[in-house]
C-alpha atoms as a PDB file:
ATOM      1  CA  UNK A   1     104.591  95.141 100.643  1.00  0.00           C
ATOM      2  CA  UNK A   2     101.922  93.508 102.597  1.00  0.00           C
ATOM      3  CA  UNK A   3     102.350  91.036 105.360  1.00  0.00           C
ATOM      4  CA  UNK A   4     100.241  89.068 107.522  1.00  0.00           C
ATOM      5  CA  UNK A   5     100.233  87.118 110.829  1.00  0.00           C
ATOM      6  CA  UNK A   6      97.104  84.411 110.962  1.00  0.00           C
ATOM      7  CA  UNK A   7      96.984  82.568 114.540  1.00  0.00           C
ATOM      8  CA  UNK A   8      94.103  79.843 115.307  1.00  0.00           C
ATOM      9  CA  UNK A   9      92.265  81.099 118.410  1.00  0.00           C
ATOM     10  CA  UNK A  10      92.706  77.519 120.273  1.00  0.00           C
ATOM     11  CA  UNK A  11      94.666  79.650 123.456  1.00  0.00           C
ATOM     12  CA  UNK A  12      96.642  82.437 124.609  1.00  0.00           C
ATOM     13  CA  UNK A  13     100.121  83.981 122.349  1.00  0.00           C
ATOM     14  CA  UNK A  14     102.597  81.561 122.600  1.00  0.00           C
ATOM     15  CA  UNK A  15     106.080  82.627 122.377  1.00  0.00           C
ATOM     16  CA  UNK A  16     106.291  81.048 119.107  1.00  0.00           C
ATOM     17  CA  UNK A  17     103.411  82.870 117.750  1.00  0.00           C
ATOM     18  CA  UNK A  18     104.778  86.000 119.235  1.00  0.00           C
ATOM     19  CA  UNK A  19     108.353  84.950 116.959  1.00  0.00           C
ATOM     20  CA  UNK A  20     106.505  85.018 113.651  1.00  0.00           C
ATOM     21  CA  UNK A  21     104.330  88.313 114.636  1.00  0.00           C
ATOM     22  CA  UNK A  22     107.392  90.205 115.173  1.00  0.00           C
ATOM     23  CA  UNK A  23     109.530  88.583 112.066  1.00  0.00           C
ATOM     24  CA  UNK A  24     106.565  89.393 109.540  1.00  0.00           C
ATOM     25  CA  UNK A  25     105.503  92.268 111.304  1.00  0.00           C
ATOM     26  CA  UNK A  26     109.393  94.324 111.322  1.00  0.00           C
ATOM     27  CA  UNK A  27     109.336  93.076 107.548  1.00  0.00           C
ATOM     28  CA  UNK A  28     106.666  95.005 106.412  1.00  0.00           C
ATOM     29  CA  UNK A  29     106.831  97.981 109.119  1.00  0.00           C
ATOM     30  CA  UNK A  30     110.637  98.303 107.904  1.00  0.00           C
ATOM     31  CA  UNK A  31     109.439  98.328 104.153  1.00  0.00           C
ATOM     32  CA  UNK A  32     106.752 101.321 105.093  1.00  0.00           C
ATOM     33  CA  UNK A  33     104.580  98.297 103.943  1.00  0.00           C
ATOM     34  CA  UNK A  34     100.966  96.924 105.411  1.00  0.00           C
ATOM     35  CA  UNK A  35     100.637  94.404 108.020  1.00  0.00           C
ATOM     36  CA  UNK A  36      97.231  92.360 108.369  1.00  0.00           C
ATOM     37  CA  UNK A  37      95.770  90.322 111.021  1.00  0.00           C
ATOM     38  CA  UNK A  38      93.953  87.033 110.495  1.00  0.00           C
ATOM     39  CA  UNK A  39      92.494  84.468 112.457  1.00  0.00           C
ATOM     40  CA  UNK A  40      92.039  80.954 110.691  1.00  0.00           C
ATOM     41  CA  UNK A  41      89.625  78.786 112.916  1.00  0.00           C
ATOM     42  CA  UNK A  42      88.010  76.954 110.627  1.00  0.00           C
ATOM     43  CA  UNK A  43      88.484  73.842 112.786  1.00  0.00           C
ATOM     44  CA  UNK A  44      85.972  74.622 114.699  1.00  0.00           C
ATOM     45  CA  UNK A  45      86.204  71.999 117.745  1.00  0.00           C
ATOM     46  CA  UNK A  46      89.762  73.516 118.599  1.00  0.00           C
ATOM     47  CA  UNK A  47      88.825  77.067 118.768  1.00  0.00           C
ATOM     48  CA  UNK A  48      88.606  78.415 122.434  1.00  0.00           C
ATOM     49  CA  UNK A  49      86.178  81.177 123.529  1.00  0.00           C
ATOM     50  CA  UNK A  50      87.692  84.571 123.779  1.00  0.00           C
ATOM     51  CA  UNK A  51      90.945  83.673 122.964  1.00  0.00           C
ATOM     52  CA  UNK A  52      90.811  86.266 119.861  1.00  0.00           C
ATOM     53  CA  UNK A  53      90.557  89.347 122.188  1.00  0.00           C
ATOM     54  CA  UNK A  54      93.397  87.957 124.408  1.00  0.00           C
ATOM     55  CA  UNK A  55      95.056  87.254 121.368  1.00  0.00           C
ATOM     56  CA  UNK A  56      94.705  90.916 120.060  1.00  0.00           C
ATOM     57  CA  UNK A  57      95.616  92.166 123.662  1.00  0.00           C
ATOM     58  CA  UNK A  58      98.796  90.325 123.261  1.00  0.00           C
ATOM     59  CA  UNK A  59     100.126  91.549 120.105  1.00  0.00           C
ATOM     60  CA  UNK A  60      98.893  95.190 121.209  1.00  0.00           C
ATOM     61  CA  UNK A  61     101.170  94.878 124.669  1.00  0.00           C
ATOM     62  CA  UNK A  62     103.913  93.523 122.805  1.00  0.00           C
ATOM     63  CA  UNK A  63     103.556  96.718 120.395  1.00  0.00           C
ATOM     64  CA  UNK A  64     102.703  94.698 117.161  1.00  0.00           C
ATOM     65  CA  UNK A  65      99.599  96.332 115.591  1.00  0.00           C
ATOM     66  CA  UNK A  66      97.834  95.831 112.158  1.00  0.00           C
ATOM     67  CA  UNK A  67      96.344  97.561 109.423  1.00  0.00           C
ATOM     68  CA  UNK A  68      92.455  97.399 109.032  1.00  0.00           C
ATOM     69  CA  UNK A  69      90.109  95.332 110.425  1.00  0.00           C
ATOM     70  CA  UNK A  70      91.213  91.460 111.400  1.00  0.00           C
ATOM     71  CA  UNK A  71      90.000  89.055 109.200  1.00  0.00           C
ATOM     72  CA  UNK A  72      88.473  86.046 110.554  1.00  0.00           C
ATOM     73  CA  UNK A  73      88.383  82.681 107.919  1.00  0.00           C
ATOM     74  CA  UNK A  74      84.878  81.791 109.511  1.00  0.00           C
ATOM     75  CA  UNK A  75      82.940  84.367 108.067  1.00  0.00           C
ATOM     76  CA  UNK A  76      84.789  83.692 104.122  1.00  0.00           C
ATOM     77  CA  UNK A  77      83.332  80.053 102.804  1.00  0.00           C
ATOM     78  CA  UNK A  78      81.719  82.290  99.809  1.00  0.00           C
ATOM     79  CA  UNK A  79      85.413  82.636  99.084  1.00  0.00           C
ATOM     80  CA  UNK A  80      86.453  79.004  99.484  1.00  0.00           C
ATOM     81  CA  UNK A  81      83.586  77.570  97.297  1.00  0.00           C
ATOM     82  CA  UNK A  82      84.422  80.007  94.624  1.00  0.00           C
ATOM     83  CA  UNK A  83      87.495  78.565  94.672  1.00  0.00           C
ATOM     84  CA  UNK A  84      86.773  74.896  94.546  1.00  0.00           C
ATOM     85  CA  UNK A  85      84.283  75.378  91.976  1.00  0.00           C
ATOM     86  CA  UNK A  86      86.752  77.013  89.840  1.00  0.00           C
ATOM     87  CA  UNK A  87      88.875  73.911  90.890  1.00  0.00           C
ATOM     88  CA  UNK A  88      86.206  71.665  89.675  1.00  0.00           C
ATOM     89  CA  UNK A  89      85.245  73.087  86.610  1.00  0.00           C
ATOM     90  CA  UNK A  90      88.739  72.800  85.927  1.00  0.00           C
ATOM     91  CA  UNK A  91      88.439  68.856  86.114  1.00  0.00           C
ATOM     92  CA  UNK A  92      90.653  68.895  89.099  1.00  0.00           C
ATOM     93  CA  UNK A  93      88.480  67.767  92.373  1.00  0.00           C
ATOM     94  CA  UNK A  94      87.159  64.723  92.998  1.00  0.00           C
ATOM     95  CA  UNK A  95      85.536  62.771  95.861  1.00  0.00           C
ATOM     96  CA  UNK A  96      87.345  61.001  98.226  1.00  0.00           C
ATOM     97  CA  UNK A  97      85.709  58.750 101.358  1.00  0.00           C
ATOM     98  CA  UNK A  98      88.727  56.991 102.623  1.00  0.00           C
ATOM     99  CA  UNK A  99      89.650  56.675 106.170  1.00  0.00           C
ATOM    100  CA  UNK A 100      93.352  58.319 107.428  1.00  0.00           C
ATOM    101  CA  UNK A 101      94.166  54.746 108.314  1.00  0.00           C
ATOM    102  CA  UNK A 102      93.402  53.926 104.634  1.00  0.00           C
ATOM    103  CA  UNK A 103      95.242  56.148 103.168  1.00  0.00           C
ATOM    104  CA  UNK A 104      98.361  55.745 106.108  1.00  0.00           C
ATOM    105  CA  UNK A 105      97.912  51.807 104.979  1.00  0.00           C
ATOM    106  CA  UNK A 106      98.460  52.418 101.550  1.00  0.00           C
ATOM    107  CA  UNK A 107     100.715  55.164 101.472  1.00  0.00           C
ATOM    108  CA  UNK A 108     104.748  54.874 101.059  1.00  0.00           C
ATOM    109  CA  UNK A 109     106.035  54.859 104.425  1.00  0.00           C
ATOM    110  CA  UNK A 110     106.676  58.956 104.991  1.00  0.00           C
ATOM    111  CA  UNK A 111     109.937  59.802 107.052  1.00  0.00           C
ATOM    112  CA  UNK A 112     109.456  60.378 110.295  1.00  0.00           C
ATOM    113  CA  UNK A 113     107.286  63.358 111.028  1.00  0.00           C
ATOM    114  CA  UNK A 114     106.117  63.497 107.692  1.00  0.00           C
ATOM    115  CA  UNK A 115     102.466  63.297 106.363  1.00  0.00           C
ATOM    116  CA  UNK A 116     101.839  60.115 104.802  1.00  0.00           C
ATOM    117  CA  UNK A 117     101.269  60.798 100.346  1.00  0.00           C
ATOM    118  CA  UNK A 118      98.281  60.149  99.514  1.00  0.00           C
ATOM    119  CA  UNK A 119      98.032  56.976  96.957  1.00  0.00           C
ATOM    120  CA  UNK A 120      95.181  58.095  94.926  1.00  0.00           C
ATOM    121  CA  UNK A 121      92.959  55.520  95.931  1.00  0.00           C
ATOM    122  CA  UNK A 122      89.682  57.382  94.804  1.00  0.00           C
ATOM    123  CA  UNK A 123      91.246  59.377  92.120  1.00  0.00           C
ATOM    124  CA  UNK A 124      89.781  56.783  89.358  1.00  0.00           C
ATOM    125  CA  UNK A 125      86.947  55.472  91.079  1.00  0.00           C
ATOM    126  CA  UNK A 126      83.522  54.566  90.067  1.00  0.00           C
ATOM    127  CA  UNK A 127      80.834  57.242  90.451  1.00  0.00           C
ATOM    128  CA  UNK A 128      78.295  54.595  90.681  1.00  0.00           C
ATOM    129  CA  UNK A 129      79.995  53.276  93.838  1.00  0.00           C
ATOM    130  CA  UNK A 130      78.341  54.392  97.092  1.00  0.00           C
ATOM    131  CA  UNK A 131      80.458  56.099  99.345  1.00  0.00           C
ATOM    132  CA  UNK A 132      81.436  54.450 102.590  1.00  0.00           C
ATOM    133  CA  UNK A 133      81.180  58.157 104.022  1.00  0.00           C
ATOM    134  CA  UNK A 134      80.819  61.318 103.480  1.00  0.00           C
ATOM    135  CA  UNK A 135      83.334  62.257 101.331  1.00  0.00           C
ATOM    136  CA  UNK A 136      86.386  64.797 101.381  1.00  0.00           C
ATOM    137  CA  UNK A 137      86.839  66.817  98.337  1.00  0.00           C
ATOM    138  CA  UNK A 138      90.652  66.419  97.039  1.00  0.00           C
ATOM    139  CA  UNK A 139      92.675  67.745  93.948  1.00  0.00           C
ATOM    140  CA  UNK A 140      94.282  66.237  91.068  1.00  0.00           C
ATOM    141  CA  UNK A 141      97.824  67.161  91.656  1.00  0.00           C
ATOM    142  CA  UNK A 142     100.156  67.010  88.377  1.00  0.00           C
ATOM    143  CA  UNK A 143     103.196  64.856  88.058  1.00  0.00           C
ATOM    144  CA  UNK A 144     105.307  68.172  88.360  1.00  0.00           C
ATOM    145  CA  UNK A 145     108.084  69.796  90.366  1.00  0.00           C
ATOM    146  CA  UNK A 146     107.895  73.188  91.822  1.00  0.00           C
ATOM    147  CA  UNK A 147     110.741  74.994  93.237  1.00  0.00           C
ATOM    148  CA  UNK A 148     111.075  77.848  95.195  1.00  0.00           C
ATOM    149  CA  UNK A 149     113.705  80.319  96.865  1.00  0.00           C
ATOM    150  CA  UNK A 150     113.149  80.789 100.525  1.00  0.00           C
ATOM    151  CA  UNK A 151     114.574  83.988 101.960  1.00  0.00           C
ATOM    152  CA  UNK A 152     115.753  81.846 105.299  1.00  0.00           C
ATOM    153  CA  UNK A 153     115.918  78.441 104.024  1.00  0.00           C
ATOM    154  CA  UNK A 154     117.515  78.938 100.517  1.00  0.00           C
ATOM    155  CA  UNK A 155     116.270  76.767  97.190  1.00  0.00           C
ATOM    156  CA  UNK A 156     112.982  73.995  98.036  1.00  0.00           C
ATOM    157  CA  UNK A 157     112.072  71.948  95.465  1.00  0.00           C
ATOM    158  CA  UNK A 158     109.078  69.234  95.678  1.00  0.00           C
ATOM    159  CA  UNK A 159     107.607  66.991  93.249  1.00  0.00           C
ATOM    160  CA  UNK A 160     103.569  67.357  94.354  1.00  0.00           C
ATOM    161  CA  UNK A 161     102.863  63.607  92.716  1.00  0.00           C
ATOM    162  CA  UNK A 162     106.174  61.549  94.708  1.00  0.00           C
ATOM    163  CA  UNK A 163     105.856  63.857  97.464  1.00  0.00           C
ATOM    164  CA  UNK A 164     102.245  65.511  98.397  1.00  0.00           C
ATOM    165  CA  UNK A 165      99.840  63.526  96.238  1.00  0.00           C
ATOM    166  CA  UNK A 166      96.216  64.319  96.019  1.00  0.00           C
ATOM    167  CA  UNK A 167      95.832  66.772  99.178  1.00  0.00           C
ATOM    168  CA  UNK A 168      92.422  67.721 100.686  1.00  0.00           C
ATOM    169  CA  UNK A 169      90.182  71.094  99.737  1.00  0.00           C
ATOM    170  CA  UNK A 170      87.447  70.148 102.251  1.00  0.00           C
ATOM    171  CA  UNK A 171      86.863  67.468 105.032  1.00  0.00           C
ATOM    172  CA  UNK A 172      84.269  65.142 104.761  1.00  0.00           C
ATOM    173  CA  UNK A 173      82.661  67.682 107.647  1.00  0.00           C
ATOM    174  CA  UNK A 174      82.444  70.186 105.239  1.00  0.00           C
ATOM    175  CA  UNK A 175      84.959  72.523 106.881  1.00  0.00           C
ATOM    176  CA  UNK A 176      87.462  73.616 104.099  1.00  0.00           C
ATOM    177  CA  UNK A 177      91.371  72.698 104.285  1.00  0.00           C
ATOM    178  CA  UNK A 178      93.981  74.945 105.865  1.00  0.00           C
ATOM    179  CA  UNK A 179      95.803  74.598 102.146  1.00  0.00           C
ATOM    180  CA  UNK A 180      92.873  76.154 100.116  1.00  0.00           C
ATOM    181  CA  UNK A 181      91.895  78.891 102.396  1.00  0.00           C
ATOM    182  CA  UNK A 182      95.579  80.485 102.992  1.00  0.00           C
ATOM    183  CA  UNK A 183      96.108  80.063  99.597  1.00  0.00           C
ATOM    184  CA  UNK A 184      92.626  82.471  99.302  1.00  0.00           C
ATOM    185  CA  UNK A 185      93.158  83.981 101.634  1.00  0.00           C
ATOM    186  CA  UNK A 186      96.538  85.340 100.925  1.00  0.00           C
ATOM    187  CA  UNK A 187      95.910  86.361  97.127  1.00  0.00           C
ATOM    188  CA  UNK A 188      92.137  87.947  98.480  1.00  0.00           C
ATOM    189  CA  UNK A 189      94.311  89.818 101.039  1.00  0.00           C
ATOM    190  CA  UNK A 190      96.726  90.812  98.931  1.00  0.00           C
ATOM    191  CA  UNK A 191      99.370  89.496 100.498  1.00  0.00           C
ATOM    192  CA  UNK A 192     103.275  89.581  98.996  1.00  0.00           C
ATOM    193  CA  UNK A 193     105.098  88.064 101.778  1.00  0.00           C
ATOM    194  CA  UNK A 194     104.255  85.400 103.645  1.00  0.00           C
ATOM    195  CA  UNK A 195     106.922  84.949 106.819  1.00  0.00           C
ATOM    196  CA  UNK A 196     105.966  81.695 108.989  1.00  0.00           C
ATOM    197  CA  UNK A 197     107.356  79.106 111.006  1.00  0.00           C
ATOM    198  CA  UNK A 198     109.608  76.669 109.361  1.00  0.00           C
ATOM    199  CA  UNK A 199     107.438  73.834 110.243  1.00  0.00           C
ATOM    200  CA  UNK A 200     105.185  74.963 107.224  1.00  0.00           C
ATOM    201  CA  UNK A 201     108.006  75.175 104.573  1.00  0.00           C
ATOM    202  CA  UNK A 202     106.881  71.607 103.033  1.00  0.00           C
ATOM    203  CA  UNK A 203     102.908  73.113 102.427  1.00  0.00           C
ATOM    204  CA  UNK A 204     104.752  75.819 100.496  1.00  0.00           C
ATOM    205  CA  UNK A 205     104.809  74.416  97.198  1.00  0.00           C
ATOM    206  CA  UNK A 206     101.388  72.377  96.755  1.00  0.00           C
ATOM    207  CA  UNK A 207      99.991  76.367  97.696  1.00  0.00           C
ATOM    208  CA  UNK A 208     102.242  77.903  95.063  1.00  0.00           C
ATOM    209  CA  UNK A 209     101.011  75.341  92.631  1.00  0.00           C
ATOM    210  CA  UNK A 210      97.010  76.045  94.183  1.00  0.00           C
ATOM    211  CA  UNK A 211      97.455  79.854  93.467  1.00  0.00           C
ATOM    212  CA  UNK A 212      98.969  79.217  89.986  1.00  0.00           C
ATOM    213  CA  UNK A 213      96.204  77.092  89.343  1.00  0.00           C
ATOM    214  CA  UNK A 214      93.427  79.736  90.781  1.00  0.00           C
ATOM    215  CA  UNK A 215      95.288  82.619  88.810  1.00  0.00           C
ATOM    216  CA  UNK A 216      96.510  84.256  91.414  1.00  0.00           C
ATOM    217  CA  UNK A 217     100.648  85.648  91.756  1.00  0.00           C
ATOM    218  CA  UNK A 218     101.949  83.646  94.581  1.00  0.00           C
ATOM    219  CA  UNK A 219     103.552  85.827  97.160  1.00  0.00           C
ATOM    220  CA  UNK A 220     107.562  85.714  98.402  1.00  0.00           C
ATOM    221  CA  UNK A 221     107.933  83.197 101.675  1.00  0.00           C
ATOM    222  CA  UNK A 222     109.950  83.240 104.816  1.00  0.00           C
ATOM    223  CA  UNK A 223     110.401  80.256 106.913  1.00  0.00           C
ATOM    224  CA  UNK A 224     111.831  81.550 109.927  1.00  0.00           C
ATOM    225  CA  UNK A 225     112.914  78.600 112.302  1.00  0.00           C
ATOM    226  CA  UNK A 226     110.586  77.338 115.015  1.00  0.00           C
ATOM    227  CA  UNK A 227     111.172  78.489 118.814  1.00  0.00           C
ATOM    228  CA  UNK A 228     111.512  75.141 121.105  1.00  0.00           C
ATOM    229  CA  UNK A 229     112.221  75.113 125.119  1.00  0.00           C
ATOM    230  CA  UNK A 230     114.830  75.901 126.672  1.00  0.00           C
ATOM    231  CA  UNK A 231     115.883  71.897 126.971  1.00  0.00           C
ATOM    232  CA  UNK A 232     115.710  71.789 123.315  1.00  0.00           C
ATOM    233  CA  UNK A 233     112.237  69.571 122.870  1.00  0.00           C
ATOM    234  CA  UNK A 234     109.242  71.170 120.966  1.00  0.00           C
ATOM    235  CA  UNK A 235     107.379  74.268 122.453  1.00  0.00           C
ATOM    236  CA  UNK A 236     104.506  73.389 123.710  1.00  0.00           C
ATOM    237  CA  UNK A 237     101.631  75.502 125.513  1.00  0.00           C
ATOM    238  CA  UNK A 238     101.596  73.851 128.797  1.00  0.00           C
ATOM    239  CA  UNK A 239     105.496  74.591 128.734  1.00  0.00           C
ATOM    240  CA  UNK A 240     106.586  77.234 131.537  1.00  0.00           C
ATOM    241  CA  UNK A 241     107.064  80.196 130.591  1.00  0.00           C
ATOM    242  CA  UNK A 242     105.827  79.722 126.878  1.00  0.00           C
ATOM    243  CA  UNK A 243     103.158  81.926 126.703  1.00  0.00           C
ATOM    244  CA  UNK A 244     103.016  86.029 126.396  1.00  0.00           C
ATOM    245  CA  UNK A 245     100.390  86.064 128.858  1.00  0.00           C
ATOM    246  CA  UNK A 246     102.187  84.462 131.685  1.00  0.00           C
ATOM    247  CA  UNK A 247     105.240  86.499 131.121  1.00  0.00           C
ATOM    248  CA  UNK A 248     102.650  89.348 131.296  1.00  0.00           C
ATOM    249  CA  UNK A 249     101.651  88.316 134.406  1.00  0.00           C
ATOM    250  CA  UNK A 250     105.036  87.600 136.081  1.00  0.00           C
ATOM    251  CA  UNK A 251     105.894  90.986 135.745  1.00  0.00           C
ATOM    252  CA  UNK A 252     108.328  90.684 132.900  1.00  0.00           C
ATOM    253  CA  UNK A 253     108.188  94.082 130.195  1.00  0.00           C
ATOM    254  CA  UNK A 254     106.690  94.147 127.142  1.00  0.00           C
ATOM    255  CA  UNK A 255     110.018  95.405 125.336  1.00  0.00           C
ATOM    256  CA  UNK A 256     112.207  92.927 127.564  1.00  0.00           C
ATOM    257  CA  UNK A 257     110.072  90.135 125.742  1.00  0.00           C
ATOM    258  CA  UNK A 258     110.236  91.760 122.433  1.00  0.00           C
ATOM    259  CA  UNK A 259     114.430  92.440 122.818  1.00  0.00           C
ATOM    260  CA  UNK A 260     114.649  88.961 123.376  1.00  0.00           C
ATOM    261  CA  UNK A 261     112.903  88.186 120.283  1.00  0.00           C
ATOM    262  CA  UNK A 262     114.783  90.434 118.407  1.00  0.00           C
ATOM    263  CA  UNK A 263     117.819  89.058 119.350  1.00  0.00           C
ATOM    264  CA  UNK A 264     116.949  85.308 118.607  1.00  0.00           C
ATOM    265  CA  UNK A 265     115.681  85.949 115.345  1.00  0.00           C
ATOM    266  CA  UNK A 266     118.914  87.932 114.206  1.00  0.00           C
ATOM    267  CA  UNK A 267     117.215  91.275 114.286  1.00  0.00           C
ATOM    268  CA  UNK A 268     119.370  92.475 116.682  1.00  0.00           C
ATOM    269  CA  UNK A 269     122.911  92.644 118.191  1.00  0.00           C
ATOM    270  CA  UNK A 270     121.678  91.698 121.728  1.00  0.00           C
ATOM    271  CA  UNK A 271     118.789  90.952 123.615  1.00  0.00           C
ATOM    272  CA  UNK A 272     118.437  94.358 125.314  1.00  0.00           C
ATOM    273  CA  UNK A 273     114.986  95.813 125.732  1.00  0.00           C
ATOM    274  CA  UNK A 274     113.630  97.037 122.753  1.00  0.00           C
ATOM    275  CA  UNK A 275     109.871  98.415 121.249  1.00  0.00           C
ATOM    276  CA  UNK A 276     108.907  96.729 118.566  1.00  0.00           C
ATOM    277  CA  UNK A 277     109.115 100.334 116.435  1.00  0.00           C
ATOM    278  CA  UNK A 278     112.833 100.246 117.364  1.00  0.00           C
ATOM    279  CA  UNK A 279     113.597  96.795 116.004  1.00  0.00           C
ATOM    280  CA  UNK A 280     111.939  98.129 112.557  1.00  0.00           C
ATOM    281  CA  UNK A 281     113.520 101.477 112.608  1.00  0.00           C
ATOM    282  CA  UNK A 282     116.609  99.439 113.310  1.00  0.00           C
ATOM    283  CA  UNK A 283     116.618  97.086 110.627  1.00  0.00           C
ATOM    284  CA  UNK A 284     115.342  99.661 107.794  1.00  0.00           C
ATOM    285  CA  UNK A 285     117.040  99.448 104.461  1.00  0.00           C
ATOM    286  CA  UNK A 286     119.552  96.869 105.633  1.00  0.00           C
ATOM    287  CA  UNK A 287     119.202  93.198 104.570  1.00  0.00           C
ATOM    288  CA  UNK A 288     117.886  91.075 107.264  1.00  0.00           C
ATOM    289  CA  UNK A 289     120.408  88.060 108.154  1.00  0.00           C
ATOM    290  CA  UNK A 290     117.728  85.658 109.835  1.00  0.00           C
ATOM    291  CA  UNK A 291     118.589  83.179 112.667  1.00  0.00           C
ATOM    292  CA  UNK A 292     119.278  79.587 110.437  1.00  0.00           C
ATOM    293  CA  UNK A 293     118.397  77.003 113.540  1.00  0.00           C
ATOM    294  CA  UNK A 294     115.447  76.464 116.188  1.00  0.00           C
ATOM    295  CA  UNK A 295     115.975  78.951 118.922  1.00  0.00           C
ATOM    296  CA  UNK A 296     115.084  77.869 122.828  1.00  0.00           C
ATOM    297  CA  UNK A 297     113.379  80.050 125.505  1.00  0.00           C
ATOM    298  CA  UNK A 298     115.169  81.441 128.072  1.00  0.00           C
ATOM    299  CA  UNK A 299     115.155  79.791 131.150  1.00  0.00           C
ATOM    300  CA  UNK A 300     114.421  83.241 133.097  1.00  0.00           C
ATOM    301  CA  UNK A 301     113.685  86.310 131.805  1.00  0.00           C
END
């Protein structure tokens, strides 16, 4: 078994970042299994200087360590064009220089905090006709559905034509799409289970699809539900008390954070200090019965 966490560096460890390090973490350290580090920042303009070594200083206070050296996406295009050439030669990319108010425009109106699906508006187009500018790179995605079993959410099913559409391999910048390079990424890695934020359970089965398509085994997923504040609304990073680092700095114990952690993702029986090694010891050769809703910070710690 081989997990991996894979932050962006665009700030400090979250709490909800520090959720899905322990959750994938405890399921491979409770399997004897490998966990990896990875940091995608391919988007560039939202990266943050050193926020990889306080990221790493993070998970290492909280007691969350990783096998081998921490991959970083930035230094892996050969990877990614390897891919989309195999892609292409497989008839499956094309050029695509609309604008994401073109495609919103003539899109199906997506529910509410949904993507808009892609109409296919350059799927069929002229080659002869100049490009307004420069172009993404998308896929040809097959009138097919694929299903899934997620070990917290239970049975997913999407049709990629209805409900994806053509997605995007690489901006019109040239930097390559979160959806190809996990998808790499993972199967490069060697990666069997993939546990992650609920929030990401609708990407799940365009990548399935991608790795099919590549030749690679997909790996198992866990979409573990998202951590919000303590009022309920969505975490964000300028929320008090969201952030390892400022618990760090208040004071507040490394296994105090990680026991309430534990607790909230159904780990353990109560939100007593714990190491991380504990909660893995803990939950060895047991089933894990995962939390099923959004958990909120506490309000004090």
């Amino acid at each position: 078994m081989r997990t991996r966490f894979a932050p962006s560096p665009t700030g400090d460890l979250h709490l909800g970042g520090a959720w899905t390090a322990l959750a994938s973490w405890v399921v491979a350290r409770r399997a004897d299994g490998r966990s990896a580090l990875r940091f995608e920042d391919l988007d560039t303009a939202r990266c943050v200087r050193g926020a990889r070594e306080r990221l790493e200083d993070d998970l290492r206070w909280l007691g969350l360590d990783w096998d081998g050296a921490a991959v970083t996406q930035s230094e892996r295009g050969s990877l990614y064009e390897e891919a989309l050439a195999k892609l292409a030669g497989l008839g499956l990319v094309y050029p695509c220089d609309c604008s994401r108010a073109e495609v919103a425009r003539a899109a199906s109106a997506p529910h509410e905090g949904e993507e808009a699906v892609y109409g296919g508006l350059c799927r069929d187009r002229d080659p002869a006709r100049p490009m307004k500018r420069p172009p993404a790179l998308r896929v040809r995605v097959p009138d097919q559905v694929v299903a899934f079993d997620d070990d917290v959410a239970g049975p997913f099913a999407q049709n990629l034509a209805r409900d994806v559409g053509d997605f995007v391999l690489r901006r019109g910048d040239g930097a390559y799409a979160y959806q190809l390079s996990v998808v790499v990424d993972d199967a490069a890695m060697g990666i069997t289970h993939v546990v992650r934020g609920a929030d990401l359970v609708s990407s799940t089965p365009r990548q399935i699809w991608l790795a099919q398509t590549l030749g690679f085994a997909a790996p198992r997923f866990a979409h573990v539900p998202l951590v919000v504040a303590c009022d309920g609304a969505r975490l964000e990073k300028r929320t008090r008390g969201a952030t390892v680092r400022e618990l760090r700095d208040a004071g507040v114990a490394s296994t105090a954070v990680i026991g309430v952690l534990a607790h909230g993702l159904g780990l353990r029986p109560t939100a007593a200090p714990a190491a991380a090694s504990d909660v893995a010891q803990a939950t060895a050769g047991a089933p894990i019965v995962w939390r099923q809703t959004a958990w909120p910070i506490p309000r004090s710690w």
